[in-house]
N, C-alpha and C. Protein backbone atom coordinates (compact mmCIF):
# COMPACT_ATOMS: atom_id res chain seq x y z
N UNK A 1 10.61 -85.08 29.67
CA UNK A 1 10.88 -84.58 28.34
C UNK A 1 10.66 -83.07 28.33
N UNK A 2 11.42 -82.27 27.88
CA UNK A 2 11.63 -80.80 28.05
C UNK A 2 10.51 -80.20 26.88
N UNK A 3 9.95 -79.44 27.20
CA UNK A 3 8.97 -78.67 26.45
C UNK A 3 9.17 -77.98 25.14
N UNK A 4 8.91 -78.42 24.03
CA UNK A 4 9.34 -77.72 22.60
C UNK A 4 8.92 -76.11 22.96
N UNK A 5 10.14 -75.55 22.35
CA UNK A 5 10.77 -74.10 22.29
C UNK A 5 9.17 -73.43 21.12
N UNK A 6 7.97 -72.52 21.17
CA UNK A 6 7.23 -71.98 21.12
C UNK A 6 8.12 -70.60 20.65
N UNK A 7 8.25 -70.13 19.19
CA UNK A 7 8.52 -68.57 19.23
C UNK A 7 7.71 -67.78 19.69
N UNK A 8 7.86 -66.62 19.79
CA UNK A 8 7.71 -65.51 20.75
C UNK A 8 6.07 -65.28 20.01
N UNK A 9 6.36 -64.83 18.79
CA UNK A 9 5.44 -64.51 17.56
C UNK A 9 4.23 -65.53 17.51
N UNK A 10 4.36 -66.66 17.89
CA UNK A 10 3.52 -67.92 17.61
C UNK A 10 2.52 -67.86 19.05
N UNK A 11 3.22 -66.91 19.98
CA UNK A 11 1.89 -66.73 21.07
C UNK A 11 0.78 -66.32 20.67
N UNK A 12 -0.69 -66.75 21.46
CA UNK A 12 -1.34 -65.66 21.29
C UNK A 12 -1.59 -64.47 21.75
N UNK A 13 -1.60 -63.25 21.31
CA UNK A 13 -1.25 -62.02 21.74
C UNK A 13 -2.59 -61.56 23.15
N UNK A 14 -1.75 -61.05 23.80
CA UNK A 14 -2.55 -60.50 24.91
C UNK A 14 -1.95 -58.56 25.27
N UNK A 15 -3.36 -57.90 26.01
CA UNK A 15 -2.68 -56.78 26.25
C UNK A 15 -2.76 -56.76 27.90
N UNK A 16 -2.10 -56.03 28.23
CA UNK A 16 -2.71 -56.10 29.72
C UNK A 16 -3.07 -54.15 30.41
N UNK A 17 -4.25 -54.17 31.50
CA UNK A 17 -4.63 -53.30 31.71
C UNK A 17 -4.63 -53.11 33.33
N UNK A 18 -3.77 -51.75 33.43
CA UNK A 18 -3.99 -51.48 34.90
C UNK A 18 -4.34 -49.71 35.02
N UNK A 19 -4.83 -49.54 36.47
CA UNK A 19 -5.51 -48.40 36.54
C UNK A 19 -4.88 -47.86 37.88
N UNK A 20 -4.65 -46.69 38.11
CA UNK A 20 -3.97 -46.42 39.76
C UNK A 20 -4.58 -45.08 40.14
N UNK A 21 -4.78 -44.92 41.47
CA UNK A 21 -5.31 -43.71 41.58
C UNK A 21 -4.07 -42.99 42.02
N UNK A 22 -2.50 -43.23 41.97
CA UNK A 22 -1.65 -42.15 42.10
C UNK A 22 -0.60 -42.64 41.74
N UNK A 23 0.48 -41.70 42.06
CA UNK A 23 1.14 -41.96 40.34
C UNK A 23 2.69 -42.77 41.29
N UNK A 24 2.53 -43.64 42.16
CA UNK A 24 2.97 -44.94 43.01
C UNK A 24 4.20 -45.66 42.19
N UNK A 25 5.49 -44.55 41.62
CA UNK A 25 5.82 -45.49 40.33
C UNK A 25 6.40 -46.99 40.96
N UNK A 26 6.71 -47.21 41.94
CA UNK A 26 7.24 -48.51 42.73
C UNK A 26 5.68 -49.33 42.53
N UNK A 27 5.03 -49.32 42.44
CA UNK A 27 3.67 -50.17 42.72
C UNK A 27 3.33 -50.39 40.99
N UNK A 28 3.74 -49.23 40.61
CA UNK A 28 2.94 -48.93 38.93
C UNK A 28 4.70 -50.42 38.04
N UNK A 29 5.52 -50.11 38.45
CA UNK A 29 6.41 -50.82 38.10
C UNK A 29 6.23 -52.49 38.83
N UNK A 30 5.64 -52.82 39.93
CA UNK A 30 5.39 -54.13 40.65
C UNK A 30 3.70 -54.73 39.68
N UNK A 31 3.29 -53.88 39.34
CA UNK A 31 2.01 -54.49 38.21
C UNK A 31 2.16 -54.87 37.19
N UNK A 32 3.64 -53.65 36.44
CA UNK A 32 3.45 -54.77 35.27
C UNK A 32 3.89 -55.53 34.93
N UNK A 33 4.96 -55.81 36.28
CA UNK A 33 5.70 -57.24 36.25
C UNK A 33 4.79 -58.43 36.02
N UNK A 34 3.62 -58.20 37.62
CA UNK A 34 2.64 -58.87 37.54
C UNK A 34 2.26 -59.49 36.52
N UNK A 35 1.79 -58.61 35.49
CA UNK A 35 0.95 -58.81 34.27
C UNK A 35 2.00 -59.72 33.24
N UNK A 36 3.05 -59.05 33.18
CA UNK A 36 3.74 -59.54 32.31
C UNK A 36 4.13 -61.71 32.46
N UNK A 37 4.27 -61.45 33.95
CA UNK A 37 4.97 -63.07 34.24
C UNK A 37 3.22 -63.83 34.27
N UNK A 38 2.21 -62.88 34.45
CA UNK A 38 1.14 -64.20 33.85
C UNK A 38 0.89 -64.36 32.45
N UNK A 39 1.02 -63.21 31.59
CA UNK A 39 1.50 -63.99 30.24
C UNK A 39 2.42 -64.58 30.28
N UNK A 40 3.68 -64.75 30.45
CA UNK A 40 4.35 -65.61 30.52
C UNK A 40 4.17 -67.28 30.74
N UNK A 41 3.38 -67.14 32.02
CA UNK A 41 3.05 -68.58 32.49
C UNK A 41 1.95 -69.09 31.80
N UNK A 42 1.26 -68.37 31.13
CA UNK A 42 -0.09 -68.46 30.44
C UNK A 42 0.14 -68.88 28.76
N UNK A 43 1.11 -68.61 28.39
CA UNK A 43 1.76 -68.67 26.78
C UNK A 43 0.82 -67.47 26.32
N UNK A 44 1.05 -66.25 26.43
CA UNK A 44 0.52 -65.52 25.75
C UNK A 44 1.69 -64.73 25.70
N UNK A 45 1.74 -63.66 24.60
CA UNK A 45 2.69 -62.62 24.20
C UNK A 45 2.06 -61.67 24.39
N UNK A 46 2.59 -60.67 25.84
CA UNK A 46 2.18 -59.69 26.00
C UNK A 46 3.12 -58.51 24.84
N UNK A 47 1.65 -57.49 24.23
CA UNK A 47 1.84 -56.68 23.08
C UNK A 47 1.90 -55.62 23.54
N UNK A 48 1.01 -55.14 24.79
CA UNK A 48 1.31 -53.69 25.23
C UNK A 48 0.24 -53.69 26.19
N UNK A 49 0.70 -52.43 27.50
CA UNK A 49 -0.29 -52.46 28.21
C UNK A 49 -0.86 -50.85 28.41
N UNK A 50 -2.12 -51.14 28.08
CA UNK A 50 -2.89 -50.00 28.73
C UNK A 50 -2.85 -49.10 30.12
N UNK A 51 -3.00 -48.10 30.17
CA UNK A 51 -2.71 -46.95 31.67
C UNK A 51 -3.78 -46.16 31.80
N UNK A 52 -4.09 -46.58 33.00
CA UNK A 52 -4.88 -44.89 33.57
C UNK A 52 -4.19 -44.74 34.86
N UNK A 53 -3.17 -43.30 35.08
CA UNK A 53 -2.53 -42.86 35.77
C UNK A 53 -3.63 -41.73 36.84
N UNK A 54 -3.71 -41.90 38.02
CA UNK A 54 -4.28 -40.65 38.96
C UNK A 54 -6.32 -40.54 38.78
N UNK A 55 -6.23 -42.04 38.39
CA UNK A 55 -8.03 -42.23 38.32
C UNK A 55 -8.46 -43.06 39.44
N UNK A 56 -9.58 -42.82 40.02
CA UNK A 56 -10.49 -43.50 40.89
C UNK A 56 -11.12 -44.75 40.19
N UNK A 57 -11.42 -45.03 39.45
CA UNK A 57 -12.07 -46.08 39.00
C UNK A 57 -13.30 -45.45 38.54
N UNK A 58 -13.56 -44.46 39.56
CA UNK A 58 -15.42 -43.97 39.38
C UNK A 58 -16.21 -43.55 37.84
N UNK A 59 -15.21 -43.82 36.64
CA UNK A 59 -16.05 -43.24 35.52
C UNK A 59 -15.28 -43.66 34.67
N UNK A 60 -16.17 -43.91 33.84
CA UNK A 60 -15.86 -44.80 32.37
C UNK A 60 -14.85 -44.19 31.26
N UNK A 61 -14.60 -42.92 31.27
CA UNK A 61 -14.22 -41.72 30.20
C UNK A 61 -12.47 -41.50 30.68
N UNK A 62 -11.68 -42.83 30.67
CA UNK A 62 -10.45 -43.12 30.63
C UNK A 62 -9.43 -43.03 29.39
N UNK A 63 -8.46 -42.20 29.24
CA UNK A 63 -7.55 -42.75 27.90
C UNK A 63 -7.02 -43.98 27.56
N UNK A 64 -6.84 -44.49 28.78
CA UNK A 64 -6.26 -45.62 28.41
C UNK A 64 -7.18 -46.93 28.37
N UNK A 65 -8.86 -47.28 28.90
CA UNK A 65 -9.77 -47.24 28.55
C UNK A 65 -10.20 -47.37 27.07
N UNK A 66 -10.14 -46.11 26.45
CA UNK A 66 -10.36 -45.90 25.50
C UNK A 66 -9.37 -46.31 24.16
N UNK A 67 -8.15 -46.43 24.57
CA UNK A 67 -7.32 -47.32 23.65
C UNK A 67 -7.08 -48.58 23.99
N UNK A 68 -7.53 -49.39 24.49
CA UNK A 68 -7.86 -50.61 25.14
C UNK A 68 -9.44 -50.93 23.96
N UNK A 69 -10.41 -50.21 24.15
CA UNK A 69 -11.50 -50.26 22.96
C UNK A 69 -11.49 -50.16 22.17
N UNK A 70 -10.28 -49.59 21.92
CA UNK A 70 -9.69 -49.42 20.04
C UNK A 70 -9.17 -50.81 19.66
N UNK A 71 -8.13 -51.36 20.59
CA UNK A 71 -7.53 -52.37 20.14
C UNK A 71 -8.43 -53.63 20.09
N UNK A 72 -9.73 -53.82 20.99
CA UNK A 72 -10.58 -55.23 21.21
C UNK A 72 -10.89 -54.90 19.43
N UNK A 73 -11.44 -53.56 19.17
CA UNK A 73 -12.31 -53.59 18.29
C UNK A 73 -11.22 -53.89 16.53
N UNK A 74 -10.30 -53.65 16.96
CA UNK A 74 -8.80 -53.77 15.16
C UNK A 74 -8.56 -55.39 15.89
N UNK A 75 -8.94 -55.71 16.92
CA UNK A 75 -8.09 -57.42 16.85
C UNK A 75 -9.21 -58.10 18.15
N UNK A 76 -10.88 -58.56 17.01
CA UNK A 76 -11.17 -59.62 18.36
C UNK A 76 -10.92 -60.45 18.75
N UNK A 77 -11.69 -60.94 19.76
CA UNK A 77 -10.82 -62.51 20.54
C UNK A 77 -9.02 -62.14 21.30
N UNK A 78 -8.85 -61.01 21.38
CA UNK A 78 -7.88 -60.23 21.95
C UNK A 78 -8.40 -60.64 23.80
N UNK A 79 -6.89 -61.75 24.02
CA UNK A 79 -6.72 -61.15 25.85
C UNK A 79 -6.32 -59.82 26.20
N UNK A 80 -7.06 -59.58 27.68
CA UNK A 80 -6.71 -58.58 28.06
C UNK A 80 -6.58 -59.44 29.75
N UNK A 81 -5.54 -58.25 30.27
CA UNK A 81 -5.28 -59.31 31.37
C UNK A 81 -5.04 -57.82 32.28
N UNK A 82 -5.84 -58.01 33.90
CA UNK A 82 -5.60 -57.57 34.69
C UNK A 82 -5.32 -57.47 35.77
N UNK A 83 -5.15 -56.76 36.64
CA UNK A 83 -3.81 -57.67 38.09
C UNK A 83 -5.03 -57.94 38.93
N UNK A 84 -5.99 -56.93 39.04
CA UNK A 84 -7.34 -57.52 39.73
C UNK A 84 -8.40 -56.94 39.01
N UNK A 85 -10.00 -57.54 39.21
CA UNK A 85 -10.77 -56.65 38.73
C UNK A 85 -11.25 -54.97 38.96
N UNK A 86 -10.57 -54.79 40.15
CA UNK A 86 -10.39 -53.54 40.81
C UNK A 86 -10.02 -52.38 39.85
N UNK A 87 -8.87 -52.77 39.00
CA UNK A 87 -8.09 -52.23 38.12
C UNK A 87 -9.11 -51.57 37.37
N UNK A 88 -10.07 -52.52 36.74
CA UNK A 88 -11.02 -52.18 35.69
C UNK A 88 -11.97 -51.10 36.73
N UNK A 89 -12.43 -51.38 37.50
CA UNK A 89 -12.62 -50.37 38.43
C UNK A 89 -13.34 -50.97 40.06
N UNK A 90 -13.79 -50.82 41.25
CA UNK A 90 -13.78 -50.90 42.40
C UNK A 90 -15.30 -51.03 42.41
N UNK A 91 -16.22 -50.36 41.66
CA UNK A 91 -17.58 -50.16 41.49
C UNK A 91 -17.88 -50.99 40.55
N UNK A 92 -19.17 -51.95 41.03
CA UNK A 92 -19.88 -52.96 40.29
C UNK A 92 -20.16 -52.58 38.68
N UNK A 93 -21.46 -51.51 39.35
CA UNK A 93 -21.82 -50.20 38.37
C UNK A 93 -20.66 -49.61 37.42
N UNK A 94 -20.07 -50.04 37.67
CA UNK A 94 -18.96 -48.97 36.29
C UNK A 94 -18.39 -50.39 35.67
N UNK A 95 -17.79 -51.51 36.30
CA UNK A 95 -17.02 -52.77 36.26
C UNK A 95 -17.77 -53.67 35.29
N UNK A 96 -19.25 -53.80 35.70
CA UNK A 96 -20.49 -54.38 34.65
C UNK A 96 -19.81 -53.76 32.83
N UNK A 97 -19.93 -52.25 32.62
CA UNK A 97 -20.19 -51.94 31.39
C UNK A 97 -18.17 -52.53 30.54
N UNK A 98 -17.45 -52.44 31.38
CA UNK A 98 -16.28 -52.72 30.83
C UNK A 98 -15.98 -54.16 30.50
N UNK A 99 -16.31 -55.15 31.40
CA UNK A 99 -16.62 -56.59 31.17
C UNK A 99 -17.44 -56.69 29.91
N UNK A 100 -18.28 -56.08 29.77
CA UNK A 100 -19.48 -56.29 28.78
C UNK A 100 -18.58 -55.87 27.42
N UNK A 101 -17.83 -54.91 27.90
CA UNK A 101 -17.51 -54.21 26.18
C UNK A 101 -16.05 -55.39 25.87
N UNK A 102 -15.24 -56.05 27.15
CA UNK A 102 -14.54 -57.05 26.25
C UNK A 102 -15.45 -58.12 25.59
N UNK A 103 -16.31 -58.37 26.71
CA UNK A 103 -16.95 -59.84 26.12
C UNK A 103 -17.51 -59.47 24.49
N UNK A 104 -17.96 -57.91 24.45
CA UNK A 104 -18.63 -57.74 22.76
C UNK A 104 -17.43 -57.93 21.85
N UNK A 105 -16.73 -57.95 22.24
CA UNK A 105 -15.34 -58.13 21.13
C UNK A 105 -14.93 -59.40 21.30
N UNK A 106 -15.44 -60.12 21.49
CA UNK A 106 -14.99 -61.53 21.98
C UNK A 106 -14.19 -61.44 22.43
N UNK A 107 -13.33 -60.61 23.17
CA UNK A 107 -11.95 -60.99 24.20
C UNK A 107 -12.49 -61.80 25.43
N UNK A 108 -11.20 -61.91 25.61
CA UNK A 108 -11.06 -63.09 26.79
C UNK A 108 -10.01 -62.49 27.91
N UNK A 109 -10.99 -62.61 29.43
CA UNK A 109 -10.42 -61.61 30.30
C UNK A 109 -9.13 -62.51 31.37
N UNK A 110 -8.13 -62.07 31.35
CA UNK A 110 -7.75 -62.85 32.59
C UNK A 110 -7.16 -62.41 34.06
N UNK A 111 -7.50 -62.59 35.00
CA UNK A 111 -6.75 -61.86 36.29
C UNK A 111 -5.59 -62.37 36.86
N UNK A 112 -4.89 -61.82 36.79
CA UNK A 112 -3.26 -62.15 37.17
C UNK A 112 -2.96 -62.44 37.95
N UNK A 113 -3.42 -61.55 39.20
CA UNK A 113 -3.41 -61.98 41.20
C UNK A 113 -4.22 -62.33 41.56
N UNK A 114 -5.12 -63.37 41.17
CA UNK A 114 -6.14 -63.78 41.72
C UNK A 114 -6.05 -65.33 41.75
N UNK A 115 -6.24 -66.16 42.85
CA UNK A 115 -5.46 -67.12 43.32
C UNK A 115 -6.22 -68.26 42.84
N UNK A 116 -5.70 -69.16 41.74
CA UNK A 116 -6.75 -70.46 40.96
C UNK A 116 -7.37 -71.40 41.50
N UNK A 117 -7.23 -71.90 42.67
CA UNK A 117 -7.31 -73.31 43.41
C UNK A 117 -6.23 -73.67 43.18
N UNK A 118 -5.16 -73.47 42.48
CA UNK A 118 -4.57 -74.82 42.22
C UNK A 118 -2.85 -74.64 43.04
N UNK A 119 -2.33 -75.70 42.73
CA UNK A 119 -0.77 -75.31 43.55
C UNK A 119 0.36 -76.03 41.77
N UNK A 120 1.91 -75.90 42.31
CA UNK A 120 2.39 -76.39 41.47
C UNK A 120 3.15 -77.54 42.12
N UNK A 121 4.11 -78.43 41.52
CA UNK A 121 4.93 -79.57 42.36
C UNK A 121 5.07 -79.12 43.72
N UNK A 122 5.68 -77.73 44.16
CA UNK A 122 6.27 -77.85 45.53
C UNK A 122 5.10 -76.96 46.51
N UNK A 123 3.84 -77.04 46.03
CA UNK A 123 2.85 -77.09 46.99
C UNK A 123 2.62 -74.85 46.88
N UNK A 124 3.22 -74.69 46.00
CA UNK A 124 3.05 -73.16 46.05
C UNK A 124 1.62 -72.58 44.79
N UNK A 125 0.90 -71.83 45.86
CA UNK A 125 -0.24 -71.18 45.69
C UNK A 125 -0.03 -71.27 43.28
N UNK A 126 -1.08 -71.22 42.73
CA UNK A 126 -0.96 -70.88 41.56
C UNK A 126 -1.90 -69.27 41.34
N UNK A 127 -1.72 -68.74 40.54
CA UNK A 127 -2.65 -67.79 40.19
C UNK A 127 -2.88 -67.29 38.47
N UNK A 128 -3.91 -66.50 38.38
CA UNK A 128 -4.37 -66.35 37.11
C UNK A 128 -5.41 -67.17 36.58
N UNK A 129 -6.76 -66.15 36.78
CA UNK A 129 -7.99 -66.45 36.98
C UNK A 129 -8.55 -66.52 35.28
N UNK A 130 -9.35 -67.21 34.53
CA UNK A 130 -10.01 -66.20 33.08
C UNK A 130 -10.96 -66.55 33.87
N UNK A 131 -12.00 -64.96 33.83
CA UNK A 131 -13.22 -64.72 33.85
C UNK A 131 -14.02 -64.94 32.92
N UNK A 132 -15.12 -65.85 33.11
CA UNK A 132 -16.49 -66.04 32.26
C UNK A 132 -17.00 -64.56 31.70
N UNK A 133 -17.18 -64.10 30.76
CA UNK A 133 -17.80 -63.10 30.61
C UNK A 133 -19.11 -62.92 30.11
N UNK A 134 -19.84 -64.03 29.84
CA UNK A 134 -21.17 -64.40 30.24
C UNK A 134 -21.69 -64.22 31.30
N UNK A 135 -20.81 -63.66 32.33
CA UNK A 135 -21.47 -63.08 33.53
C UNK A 135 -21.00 -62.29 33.94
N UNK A 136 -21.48 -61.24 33.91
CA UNK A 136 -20.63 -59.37 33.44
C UNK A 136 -21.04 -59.08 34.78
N UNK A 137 -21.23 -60.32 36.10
CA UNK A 137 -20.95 -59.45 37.55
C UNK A 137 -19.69 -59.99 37.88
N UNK A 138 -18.85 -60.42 36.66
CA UNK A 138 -17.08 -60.55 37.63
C UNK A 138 -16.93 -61.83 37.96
N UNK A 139 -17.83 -62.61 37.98
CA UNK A 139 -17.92 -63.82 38.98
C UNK A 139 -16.41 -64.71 37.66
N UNK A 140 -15.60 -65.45 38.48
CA UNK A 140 -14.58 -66.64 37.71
C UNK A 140 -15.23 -67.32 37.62
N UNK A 141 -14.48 -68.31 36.27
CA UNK A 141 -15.12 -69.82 36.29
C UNK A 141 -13.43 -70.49 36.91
């Protein structure tokens, strides 16, 4: 039996967030495909995605960061979805305080390339992780 048709609008809204340390537009264009086809598979309606263009990860004081904290805080319980936790940044120490500031907004985190356990009918890998954020060291449930 074929799956009732879901409008677009009736998703729940997600944003998604990636970070690059150079400006890679072939790689920056292969992420937000990424992001986009795990909302997709996820039933969420991706609304817009956040950028930090030519950053290391190493420090918290991001624009795109910072409008990412605007939006948890005008819409909680807001997904945010990222291709890895890397994105958010590479360092524990910096990665801890950003986890923490979705979980204060009640968002709900999810990782896009990160591989579930699970497979589909024809035995191919699944992915798209949500992170517990009750445990702001990254760890999946």
């Amino acid at each position: 039996m074929p799956k009732a048709q879901v409008k677009s609008s009736e998703l729940p809204p997600a944003v998604g967030y990636l970070r690059l340390d150079d400006d890679d537009d072939h790689a920056f264009a292969g992420i937000l495909k990424d992001i986009a086809v795990c909302c997709q598979r996820e039933g969420l309606r991706l609304t817009r995605t956040f950028t930090d263009r030519g950053y290391d990860g190493r420090v918290l004081a991001r624009p795109g960061l910072a409008d990412l904290r605007e939006a948890l805080q005008n819409q909680p319980g807001l997904v945010v979805v990222v291709p890895t936790l890397d994105h958010l940044s590479p360092s524990d120490l910096i990665r801890g305080p950003l986890l923490l500031m979705v979980h204060r907004h009640s968002g709900r985190l999810l990782v896009a390339n990160e591989p579930n356990g699970h497979a589909d009918d024809f035995g191919v890998t699944q992915y798209g992780v949500w992170v517990d954020l009750g445990d702001t060291t990254g760890g999946s449930s």
